[in-house]
Protein backbone atom coordinates (compact mmCIF):
# COMPACT_ATOMS: atom_id res chain seq x y z
CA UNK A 1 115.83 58.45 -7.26
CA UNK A 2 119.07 58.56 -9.16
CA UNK A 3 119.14 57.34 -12.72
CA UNK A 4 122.52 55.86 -13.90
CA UNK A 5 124.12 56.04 -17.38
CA UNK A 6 126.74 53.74 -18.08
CA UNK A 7 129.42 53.73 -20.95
CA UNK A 8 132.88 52.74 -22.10
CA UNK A 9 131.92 49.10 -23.11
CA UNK A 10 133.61 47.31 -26.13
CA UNK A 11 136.02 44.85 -28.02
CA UNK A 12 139.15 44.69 -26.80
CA UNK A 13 142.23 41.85 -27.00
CA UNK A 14 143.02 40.18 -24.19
CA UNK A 15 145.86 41.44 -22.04
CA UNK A 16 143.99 45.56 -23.17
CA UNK A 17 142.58 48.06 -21.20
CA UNK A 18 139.00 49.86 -20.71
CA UNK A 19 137.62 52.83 -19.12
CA UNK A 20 133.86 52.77 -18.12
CA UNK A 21 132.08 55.41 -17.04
CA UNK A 22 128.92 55.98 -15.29
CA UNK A 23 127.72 59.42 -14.95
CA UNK A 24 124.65 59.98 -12.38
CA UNK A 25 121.49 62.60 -13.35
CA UNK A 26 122.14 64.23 -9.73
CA UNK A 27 124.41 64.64 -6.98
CA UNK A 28 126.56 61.27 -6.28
CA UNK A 29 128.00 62.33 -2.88
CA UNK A 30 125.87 60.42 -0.58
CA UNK A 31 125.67 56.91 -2.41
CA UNK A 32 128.13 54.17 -2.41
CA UNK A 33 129.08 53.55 -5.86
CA UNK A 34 129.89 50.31 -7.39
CA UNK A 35 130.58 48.54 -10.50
CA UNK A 36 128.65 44.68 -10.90
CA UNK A 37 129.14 42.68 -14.03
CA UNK A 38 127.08 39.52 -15.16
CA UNK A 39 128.35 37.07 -17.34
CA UNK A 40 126.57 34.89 -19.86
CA UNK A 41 124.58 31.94 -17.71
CA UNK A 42 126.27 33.44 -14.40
CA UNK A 43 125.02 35.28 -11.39
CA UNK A 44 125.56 39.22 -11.28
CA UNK A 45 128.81 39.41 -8.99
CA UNK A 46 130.21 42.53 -7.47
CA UNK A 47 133.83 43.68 -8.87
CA UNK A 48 134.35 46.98 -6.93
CA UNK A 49 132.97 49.31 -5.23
CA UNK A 50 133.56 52.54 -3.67
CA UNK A 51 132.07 54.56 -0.49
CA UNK A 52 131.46 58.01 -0.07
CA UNK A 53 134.64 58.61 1.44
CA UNK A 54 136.62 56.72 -0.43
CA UNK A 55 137.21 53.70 0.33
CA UNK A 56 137.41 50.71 -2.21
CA UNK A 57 137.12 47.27 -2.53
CA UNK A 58 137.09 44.76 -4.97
CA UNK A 59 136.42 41.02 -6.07
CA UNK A 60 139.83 38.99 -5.66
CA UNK A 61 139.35 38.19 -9.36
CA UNK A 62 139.80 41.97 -10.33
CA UNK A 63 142.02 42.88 -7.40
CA UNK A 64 144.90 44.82 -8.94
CA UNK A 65 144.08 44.97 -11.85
CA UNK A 66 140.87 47.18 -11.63
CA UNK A 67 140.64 50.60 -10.11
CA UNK A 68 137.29 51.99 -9.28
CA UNK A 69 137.30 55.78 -9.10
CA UNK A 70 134.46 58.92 -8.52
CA UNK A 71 134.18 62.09 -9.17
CA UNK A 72 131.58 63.33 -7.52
CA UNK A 73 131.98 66.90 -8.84
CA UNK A 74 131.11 65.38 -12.44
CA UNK A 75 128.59 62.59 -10.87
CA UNK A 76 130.55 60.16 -12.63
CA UNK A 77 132.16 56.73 -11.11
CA UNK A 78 134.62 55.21 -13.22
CA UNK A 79 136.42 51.83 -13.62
CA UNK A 80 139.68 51.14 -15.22
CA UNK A 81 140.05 47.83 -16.57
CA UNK A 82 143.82 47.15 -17.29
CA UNK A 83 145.32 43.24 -18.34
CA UNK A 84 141.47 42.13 -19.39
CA UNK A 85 141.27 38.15 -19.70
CA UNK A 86 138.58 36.51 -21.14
CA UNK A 87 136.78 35.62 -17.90
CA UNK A 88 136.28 39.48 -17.76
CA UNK A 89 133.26 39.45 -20.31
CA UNK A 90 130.32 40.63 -19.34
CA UNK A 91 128.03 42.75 -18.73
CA UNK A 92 128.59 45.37 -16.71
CA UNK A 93 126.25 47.16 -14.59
CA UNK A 94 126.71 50.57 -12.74
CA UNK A 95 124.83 50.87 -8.83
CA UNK A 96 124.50 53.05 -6.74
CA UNK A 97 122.83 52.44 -2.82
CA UNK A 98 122.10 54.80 -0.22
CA UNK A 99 120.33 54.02 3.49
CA UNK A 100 117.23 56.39 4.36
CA UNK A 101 115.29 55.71 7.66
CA UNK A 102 117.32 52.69 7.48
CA UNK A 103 116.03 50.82 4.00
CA UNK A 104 118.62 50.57 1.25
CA UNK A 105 117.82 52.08 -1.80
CA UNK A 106 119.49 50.35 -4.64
CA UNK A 107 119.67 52.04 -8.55
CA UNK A 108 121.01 50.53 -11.22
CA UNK A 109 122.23 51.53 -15.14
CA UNK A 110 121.18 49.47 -18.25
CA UNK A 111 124.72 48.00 -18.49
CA UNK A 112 127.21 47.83 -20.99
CA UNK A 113 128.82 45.20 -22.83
CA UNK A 114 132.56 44.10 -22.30
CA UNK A 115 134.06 41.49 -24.37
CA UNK A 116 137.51 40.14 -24.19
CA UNK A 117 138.41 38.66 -27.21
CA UNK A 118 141.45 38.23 -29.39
């Protein structure tokens, strides 16, 4: 089990910039990291993720304008949130999945509150 600590949440104008960070209790290395954010009334929706080698992807809504990042030497995943709009509040959630013996294991941080707001 990993537990997940997410931070970096705020106020910010539109058209500003955030860095969230979710730091891990143990090793990261082996789990796909990704960032999911929930806004009021909606469904949780993924905005990026990253695999253990690497690779990224992200929800066309964020594409280009987020960057999803790890460290796994600090067991921290981060996300850089440049040109925030309004339709970028949420909450967002930190997650981290794994397969062993074939059965996903999915972990997940308490969230943290982003609000784009002028």
């Amino acid at each position: 089990q990993v537990q997940l600590v997410e931070s970096g949440g705020g106020l910010v104008q539109p058209g500003g910039s955030l860095r969230l960070s979710c730091a891990a209790d143990k090793s990261i290395s082996m789990y796909v990291m990704g960032w999911y954010r929930q806004a009021p009334g909606k469904q949780r929706e993924l905005a990026a993720h990253i695999t253990t080698g690497g690779n990224t992807n992200y929800a066309d809504s964020v594409k280009g304008r987020f960057t999803i990042s790890r460290d796994n030497a600090k067991n921290t995943v981060y996300l850089q949130m440049n040109s925030l709009n309004t339709e970028d509040t949420a909450i967002y959630y930190c997650n981290a999945w794994n397969l062993v013996a074939g059965v996903r294991r999915n972990y997940w941080g308490q969230g943290t509150q982003v609000t784009v707001s002028s």
